[in-house]
C-alpha atoms as a PDB file:
ATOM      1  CA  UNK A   1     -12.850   6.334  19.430  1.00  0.00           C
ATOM      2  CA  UNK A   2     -13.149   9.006  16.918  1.00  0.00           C
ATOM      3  CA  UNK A   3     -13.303  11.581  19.676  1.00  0.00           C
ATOM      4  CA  UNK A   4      -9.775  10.075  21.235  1.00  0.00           C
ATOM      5  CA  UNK A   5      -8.245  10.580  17.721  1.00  0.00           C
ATOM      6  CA  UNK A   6      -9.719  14.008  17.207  1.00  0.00           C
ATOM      7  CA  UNK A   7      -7.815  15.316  20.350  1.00  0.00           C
ATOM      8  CA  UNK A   8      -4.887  13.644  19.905  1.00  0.00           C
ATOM      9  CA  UNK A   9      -4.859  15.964  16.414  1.00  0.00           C
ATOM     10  CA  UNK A  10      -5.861  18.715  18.296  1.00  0.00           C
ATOM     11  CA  UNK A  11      -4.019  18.539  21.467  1.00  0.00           C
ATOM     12  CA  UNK A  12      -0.654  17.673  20.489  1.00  0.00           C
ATOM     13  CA  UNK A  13       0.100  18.438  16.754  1.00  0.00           C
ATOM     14  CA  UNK A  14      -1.339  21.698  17.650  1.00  0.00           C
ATOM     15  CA  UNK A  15       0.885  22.124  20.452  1.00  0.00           C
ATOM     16  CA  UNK A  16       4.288  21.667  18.556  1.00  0.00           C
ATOM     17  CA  UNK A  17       6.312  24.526  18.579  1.00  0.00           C
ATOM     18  CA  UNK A  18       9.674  23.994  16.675  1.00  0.00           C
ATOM     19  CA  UNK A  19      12.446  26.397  16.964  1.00  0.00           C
ATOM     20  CA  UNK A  20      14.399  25.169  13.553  1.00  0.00           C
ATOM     21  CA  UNK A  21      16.726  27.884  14.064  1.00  0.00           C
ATOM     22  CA  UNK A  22      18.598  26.774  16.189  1.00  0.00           C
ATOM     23  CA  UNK A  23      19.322  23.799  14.579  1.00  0.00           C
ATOM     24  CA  UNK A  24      22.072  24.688  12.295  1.00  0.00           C
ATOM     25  CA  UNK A  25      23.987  25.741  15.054  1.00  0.00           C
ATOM     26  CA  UNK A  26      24.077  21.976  16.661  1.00  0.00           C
ATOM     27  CA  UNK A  27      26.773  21.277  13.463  1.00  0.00           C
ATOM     28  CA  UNK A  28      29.047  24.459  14.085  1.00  0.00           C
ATOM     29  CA  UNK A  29      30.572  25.100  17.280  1.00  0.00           C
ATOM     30  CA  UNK A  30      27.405  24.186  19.841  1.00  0.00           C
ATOM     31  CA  UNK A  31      29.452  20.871  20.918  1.00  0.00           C
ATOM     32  CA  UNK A  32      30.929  22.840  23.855  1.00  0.00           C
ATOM     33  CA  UNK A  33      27.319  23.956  24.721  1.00  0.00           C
ATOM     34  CA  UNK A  34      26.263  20.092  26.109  1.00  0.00           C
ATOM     35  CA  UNK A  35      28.990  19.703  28.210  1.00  0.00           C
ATOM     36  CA  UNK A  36      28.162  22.190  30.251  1.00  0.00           C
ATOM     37  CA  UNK A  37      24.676  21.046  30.901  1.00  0.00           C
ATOM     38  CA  UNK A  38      22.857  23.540  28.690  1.00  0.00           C
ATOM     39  CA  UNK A  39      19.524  22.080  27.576  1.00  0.00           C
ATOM     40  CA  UNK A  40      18.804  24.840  24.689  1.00  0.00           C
ATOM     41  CA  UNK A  41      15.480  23.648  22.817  1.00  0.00           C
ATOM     42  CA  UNK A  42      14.697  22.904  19.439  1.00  0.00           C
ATOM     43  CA  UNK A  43      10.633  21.731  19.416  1.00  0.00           C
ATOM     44  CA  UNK A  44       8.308  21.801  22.210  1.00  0.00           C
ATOM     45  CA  UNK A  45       4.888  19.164  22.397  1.00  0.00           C
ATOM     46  CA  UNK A  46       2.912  21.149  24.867  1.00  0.00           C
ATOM     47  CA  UNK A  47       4.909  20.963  28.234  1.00  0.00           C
ATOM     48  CA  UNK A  48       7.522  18.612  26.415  1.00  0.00           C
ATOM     49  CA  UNK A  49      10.872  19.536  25.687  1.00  0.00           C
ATOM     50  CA  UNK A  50      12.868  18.288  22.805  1.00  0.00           C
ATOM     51  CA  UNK A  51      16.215  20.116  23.344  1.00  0.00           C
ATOM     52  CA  UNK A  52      19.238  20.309  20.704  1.00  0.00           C
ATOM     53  CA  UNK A  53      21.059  16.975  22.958  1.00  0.00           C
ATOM     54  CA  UNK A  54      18.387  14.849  21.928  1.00  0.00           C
ATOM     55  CA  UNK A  55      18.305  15.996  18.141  1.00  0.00           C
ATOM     56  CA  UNK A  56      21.592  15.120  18.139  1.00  0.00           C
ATOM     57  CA  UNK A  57      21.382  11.971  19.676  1.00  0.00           C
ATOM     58  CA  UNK A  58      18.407  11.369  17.481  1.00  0.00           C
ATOM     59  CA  UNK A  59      20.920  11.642  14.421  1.00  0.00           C
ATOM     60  CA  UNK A  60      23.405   9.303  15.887  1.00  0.00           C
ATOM     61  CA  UNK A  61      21.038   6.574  16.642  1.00  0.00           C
ATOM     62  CA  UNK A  62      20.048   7.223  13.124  1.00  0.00           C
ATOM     63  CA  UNK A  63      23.592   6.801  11.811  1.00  0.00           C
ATOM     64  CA  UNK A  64      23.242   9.854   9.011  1.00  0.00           C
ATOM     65  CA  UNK A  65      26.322  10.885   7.703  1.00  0.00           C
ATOM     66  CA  UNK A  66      27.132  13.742   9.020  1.00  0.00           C
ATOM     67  CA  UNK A  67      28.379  14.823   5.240  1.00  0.00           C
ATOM     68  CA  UNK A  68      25.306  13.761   3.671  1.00  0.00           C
ATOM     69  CA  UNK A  69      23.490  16.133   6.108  1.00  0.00           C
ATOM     70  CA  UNK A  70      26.012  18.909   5.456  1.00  0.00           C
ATOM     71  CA  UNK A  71      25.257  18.482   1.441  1.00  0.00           C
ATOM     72  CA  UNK A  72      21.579  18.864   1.756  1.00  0.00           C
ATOM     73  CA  UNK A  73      20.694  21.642   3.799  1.00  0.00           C
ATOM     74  CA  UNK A  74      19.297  22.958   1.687  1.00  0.00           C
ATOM     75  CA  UNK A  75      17.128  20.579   0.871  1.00  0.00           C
ATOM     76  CA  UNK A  76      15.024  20.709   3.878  1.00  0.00           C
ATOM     77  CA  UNK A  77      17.441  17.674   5.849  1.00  0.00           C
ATOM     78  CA  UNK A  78      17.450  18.904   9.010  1.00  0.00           C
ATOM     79  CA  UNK A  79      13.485  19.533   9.205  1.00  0.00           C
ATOM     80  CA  UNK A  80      12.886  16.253   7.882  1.00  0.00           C
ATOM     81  CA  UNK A  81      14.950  14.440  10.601  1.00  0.00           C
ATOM     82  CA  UNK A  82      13.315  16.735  13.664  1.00  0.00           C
ATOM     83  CA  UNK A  83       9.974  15.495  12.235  1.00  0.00           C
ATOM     84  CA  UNK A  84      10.927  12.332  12.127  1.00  0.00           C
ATOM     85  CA  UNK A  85      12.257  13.027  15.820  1.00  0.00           C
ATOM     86  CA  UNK A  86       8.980  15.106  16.611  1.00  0.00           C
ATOM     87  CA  UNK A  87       6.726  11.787  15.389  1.00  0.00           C
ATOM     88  CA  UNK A  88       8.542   9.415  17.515  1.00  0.00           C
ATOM     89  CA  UNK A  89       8.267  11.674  20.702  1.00  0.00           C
ATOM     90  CA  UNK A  90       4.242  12.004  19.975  1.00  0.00           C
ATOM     91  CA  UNK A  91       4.136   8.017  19.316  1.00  0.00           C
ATOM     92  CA  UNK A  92       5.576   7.643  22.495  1.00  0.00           C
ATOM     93  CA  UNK A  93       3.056  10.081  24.404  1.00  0.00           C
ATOM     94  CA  UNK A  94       0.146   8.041  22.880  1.00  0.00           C
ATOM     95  CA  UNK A  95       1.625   4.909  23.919  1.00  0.00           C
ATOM     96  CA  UNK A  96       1.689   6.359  27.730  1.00  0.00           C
ATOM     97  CA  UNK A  97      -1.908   8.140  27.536  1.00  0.00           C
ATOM     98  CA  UNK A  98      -3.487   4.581  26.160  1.00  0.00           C
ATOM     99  CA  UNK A  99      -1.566   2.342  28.286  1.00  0.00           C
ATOM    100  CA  UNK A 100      -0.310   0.689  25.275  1.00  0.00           C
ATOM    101  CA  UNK A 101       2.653  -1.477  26.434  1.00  0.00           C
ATOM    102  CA  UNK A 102       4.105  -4.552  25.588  1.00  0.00           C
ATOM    103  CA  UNK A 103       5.929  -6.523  28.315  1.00  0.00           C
ATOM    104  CA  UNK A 104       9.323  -8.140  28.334  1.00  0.00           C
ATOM    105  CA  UNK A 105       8.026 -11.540  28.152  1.00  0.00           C
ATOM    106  CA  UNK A 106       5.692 -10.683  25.309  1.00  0.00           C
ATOM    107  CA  UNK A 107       8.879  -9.240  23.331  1.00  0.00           C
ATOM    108  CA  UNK A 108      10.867 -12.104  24.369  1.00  0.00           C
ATOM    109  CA  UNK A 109       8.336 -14.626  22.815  1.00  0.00           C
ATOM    110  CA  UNK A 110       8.171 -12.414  19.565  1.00  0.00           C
ATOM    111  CA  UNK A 111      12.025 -12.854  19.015  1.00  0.00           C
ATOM    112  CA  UNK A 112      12.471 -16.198  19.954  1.00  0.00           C
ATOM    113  CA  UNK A 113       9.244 -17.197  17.344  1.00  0.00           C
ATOM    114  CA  UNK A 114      10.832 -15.063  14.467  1.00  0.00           C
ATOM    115  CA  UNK A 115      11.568 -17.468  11.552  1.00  0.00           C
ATOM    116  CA  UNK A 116      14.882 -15.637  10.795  1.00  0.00           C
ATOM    117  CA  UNK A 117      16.116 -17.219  14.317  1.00  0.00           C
ATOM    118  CA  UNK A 118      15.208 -20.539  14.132  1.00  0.00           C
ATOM    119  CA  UNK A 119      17.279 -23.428  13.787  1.00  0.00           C
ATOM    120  CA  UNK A 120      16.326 -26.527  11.281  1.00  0.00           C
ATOM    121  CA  UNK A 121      14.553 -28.019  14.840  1.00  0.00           C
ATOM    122  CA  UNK A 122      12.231 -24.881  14.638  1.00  0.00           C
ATOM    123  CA  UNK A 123      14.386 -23.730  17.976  1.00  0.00           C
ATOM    124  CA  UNK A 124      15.362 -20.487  18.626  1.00  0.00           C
ATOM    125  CA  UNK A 125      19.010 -20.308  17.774  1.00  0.00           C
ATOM    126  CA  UNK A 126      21.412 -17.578  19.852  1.00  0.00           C
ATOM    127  CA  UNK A 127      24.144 -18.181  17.121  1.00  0.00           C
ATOM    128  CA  UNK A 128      21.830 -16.935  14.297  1.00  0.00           C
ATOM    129  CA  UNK A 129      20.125 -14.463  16.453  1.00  0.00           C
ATOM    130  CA  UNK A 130      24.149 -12.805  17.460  1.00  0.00           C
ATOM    131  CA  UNK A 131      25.090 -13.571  13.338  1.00  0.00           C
ATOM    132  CA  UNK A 132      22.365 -11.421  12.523  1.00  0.00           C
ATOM    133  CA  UNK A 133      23.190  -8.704  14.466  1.00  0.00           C
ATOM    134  CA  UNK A 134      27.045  -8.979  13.440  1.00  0.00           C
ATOM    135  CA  UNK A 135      25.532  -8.645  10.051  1.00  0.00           C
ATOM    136  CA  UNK A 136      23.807  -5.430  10.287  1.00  0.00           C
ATOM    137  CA  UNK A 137      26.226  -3.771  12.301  1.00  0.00           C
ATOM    138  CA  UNK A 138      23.541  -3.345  15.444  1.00  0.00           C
ATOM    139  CA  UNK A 139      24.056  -4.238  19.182  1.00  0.00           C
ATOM    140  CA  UNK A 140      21.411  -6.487  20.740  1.00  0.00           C
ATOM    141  CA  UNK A 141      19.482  -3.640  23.041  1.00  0.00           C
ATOM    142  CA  UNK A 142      18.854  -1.241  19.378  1.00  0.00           C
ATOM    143  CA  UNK A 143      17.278  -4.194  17.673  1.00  0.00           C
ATOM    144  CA  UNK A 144      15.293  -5.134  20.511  1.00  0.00           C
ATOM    145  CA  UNK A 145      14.204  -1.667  21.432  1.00  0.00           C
ATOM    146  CA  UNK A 146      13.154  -1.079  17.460  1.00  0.00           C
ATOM    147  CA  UNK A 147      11.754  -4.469  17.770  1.00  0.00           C
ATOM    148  CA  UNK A 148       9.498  -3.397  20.545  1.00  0.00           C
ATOM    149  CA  UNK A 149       8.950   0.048  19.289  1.00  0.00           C
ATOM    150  CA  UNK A 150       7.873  -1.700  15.739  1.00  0.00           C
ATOM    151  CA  UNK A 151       5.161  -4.394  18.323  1.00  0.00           C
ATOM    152  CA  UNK A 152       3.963  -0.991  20.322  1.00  0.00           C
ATOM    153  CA  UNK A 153       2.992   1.230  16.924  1.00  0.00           C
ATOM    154  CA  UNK A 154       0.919  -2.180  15.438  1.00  0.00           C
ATOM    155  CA  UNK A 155      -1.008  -2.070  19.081  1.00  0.00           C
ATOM    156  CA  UNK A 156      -1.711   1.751  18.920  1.00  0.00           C
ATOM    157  CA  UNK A 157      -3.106   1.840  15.180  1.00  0.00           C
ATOM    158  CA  UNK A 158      -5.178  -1.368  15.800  1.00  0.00           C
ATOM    159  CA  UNK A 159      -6.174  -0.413  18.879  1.00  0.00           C
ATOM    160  CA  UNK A 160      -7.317   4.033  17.373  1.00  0.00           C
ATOM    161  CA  UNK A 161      -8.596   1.475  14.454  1.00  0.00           C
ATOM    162  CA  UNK A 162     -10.405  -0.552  16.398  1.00  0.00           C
ATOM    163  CA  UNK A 163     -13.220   1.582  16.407  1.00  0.00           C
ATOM    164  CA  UNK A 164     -13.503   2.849  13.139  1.00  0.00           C
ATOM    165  CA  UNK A 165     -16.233   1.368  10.491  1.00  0.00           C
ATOM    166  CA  UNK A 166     -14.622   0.289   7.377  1.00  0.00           C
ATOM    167  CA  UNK A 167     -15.923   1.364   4.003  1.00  0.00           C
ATOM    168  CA  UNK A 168     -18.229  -0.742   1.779  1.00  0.00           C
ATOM    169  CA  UNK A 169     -15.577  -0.872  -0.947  1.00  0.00           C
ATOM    170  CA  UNK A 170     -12.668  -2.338   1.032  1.00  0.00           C
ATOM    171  CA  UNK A 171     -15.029  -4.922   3.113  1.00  0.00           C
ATOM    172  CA  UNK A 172     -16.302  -5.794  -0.731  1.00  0.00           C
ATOM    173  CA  UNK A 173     -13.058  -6.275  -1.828  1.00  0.00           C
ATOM    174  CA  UNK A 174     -11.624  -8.432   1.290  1.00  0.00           C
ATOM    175  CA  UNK A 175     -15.753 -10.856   0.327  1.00  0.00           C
ATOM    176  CA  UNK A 176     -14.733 -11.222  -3.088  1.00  0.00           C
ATOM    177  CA  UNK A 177     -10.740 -11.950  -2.411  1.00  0.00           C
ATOM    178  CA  UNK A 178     -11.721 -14.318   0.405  1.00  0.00           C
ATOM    179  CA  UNK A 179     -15.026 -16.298  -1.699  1.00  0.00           C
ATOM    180  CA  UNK A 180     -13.777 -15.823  -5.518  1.00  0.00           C
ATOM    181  CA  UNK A 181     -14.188 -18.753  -7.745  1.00  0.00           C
ATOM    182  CA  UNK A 182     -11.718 -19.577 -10.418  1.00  0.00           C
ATOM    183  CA  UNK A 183     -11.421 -22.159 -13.419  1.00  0.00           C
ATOM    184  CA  UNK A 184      -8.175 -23.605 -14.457  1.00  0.00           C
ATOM    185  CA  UNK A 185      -7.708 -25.567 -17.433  1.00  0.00           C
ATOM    186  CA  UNK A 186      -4.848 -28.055 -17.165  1.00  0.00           C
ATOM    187  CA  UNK A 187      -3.276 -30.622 -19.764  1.00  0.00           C
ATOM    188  CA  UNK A 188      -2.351 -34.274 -19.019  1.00  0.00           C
ATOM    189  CA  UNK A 189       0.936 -35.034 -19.575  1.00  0.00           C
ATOM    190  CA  UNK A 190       0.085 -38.715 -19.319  1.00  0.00           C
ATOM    191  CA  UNK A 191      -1.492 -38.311 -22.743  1.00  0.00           C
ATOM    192  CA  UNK A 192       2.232 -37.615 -24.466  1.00  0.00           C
ATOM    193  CA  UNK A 193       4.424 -39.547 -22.344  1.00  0.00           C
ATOM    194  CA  UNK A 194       2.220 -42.650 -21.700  1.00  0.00           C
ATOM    195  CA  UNK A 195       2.696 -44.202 -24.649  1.00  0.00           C
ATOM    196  CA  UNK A 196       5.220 -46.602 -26.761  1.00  0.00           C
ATOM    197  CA  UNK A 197       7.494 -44.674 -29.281  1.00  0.00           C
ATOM    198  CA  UNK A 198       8.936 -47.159 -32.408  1.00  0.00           C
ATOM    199  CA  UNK A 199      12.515 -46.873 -33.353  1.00  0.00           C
ATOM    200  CA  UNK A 200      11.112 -45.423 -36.555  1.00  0.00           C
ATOM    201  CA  UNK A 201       9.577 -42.244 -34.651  1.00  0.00           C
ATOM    202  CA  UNK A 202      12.842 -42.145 -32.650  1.00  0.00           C
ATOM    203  CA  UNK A 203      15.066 -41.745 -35.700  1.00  0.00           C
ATOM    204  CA  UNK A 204      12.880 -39.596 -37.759  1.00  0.00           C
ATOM    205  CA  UNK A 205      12.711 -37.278 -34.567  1.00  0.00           C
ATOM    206  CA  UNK A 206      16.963 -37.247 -34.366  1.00  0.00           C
ATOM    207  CA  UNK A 207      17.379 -36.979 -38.132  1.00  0.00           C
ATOM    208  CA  UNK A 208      14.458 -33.690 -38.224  1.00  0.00           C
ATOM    209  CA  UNK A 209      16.740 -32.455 -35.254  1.00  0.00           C
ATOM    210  CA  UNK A 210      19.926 -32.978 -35.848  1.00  0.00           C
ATOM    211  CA  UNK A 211      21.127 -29.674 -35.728  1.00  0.00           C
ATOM    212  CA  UNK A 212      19.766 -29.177 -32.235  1.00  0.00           C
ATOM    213  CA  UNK A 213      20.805 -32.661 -31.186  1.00  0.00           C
ATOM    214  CA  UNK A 214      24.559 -32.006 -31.900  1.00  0.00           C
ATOM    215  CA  UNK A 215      27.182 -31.728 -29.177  1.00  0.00           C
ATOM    216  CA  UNK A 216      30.636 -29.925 -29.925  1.00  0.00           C
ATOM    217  CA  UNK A 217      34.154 -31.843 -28.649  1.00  0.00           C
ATOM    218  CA  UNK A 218      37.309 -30.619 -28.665  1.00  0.00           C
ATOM    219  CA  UNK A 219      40.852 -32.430 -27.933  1.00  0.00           C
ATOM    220  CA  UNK A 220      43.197 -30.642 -25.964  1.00  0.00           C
ATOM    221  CA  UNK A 221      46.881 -30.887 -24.644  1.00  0.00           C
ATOM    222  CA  UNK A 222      48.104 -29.218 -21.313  1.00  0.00           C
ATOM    223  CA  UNK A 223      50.587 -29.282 -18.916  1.00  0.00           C
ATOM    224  CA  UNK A 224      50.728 -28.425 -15.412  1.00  0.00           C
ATOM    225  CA  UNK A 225      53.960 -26.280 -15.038  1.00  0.00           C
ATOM    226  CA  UNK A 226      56.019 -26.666 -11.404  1.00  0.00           C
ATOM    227  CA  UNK A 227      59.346 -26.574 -10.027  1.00  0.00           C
ATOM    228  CA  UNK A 228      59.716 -30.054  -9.880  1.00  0.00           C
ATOM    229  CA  UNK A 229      59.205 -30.657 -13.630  1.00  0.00           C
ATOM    230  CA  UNK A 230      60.658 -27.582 -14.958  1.00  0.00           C
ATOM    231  CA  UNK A 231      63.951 -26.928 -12.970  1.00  0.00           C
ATOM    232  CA  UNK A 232      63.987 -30.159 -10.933  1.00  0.00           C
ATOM    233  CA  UNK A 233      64.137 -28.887  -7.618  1.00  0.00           C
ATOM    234  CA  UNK A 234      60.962 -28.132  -5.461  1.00  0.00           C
ATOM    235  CA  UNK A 235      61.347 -24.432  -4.872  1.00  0.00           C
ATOM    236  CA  UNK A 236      59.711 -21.371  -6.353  1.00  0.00           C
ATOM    237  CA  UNK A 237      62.878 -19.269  -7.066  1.00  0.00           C
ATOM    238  CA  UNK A 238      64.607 -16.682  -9.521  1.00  0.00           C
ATOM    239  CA  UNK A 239      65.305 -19.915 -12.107  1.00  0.00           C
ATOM    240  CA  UNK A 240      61.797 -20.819 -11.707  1.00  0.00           C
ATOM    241  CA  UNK A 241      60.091 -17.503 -12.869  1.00  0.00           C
ATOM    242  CA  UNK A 242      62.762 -17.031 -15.660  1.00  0.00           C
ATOM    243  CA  UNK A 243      61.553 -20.187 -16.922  1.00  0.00           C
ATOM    244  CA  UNK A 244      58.188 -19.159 -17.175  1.00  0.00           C
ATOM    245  CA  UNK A 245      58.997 -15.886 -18.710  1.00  0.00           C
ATOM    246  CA  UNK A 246      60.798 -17.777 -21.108  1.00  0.00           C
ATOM    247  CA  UNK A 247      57.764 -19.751 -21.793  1.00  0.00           C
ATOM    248  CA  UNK A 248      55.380 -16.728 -21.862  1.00  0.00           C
ATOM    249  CA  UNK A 249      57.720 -15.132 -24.528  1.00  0.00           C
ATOM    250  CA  UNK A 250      57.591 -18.638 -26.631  1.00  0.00           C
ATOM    251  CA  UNK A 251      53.554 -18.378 -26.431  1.00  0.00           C
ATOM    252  CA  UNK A 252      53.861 -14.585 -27.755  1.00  0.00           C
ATOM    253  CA  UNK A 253      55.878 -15.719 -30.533  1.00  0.00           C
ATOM    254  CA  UNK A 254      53.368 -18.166 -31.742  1.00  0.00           C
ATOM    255  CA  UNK A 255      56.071 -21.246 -30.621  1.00  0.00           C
ATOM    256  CA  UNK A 256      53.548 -24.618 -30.566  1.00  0.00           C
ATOM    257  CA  UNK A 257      52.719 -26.459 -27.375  1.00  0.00           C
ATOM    258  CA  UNK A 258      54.786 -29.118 -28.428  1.00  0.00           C
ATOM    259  CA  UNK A 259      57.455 -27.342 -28.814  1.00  0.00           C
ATOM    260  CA  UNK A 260      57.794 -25.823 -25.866  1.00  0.00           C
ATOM    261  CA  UNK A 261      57.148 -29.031 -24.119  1.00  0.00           C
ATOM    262  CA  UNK A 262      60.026 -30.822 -25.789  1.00  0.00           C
ATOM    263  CA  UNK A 263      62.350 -27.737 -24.971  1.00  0.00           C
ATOM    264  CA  UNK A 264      61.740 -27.477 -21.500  1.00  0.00           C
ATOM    265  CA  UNK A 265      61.351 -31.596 -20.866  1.00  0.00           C
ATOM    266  CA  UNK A 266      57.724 -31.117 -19.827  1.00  0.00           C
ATOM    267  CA  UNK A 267      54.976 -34.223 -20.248  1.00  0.00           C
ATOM    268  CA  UNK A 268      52.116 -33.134 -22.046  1.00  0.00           C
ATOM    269  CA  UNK A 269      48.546 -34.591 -20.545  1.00  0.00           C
ATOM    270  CA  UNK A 270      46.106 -35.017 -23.571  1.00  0.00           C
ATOM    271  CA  UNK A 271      42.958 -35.013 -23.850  1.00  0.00           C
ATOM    272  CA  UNK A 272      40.504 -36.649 -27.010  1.00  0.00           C
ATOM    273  CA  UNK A 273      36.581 -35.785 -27.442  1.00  0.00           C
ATOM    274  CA  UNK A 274      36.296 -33.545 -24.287  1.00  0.00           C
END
């Protein structure tokens, strides 16, 4: 197994031959360049091709802003997205020189058993799984092909893994995790609540915490201010509003509530120890 990871190092990382180069061009005036079928290439993986169409379809599947790209150039942007490209491509060579697939029905079964699509019957449920994607702002073939992508990667590392002894330390730590003892000290809240309490105990507790124990009330008049009770009618027009600025220029100049019930005929609601 060590062998088959050894010359998948060798064999295809050392066969990558990127032509970065060209890249910058694919943002300033290459558009016209696809249409006519040209197939210009960016990074080669031994006989594979990765040409400038599919870096740029790369970036759209990616949904980078084009801006945000623009802003970092110089920051290395564009070689950390062809990498990114360049990784995928080489997952997806493994997946074909292994035979590691993962059917239709396999990937069905994985969607309809994740817990974020299942209904309070523990059934899979089309109107969360078509929420979810509303949600993210992803069509139902993406998800499914990351989904699948995501199932195929787990199969290729366990299965390069597979083979590999794992160090004393970690198979130590995964003994210890798994057999570990622990002692836990607990009290009994029977002891303090399972008993009878005197009046005498009760009042000396209130009058210790009285400050604590106290509760604030207020008492409060309002009004609830409409067409009907302010200019008799039941319409929200120009006398309606002038009323209320009329009101809102009593309340600046400090005119009571009561007042400005009584002027404008309004029944005050009142409230005691809210």
């Amino acid at each position: 197994m060590l062998g088959k990871l050894r010359g998948f190092t060798n064999s295809k990382l050392a066969g990558v031959l990127v032509a970065i180069i060209i890249v910058p061009f694919v943002f300033w005036g290459m558009g016209s360049v696809f249409s006519g079928g040209n197939t210009n290439n960016i990074a080669k993986i031994n006989n594979n091709s990765i040409s400038t169409k599919d870096f740029i379809d790369h970036i759209n599947r990616s949904r980078i802003n084009p801006d945000y790209i623009k802003e970092n150039l110089d920051n290395n942007i564009l070689e950390r997205i062809l990498s990114d490209l360049i990784s995928k491509d080489l997952m997806s060579m493994e997946y074909k020189d292994l035979n590691v697939k993962i059917s239709d029905r396999s990937l069905k079964l994985n969607l309809q058993n994740d817990i974020n699509f299942l209904d309070d019957d523990k059934n899979f449920s089309r109107l969360k799984y078509e929420k979810f994607l509303l949600e993210n702002n992803i069509i139902a073939a993406e998800f499914e092909n990351k989904l699948k992508n995501s199932k195929l990667r787990k199969r290729l590392f366990d299965y390069i893994g597979g083979g590999i002894k794992s160090p004393y330390y970690l198979q130590n730590k995964i003994y210890i995790n798994e057999n570990k003892k622990i002692n836990i000290q607990y009290y009994n809240l029977e002891n303090a609540y399972d008993k009878n309490i005197s009046d005498v105990e009760i009042n000396n507790y209130i009058i210790e915490n009285e400050e604590n124990l106290k509760e604030a009330y207020i008492d409060f008049s309002y009004a609830k201010v409409e067409p009907s009770n302010l200019i008799e009618i039941n319409e929200f027009n120009e006398d309606f509003y002038k009323k209320i600025d009329e009101i809102e220029n009593d309340i600046l100049n400090e005119v009571s509530l009561e007042d400005i019930a009584k002027k404008n005929e309004i029944k005050l609601q009142k409230k005691k120890q809210f």
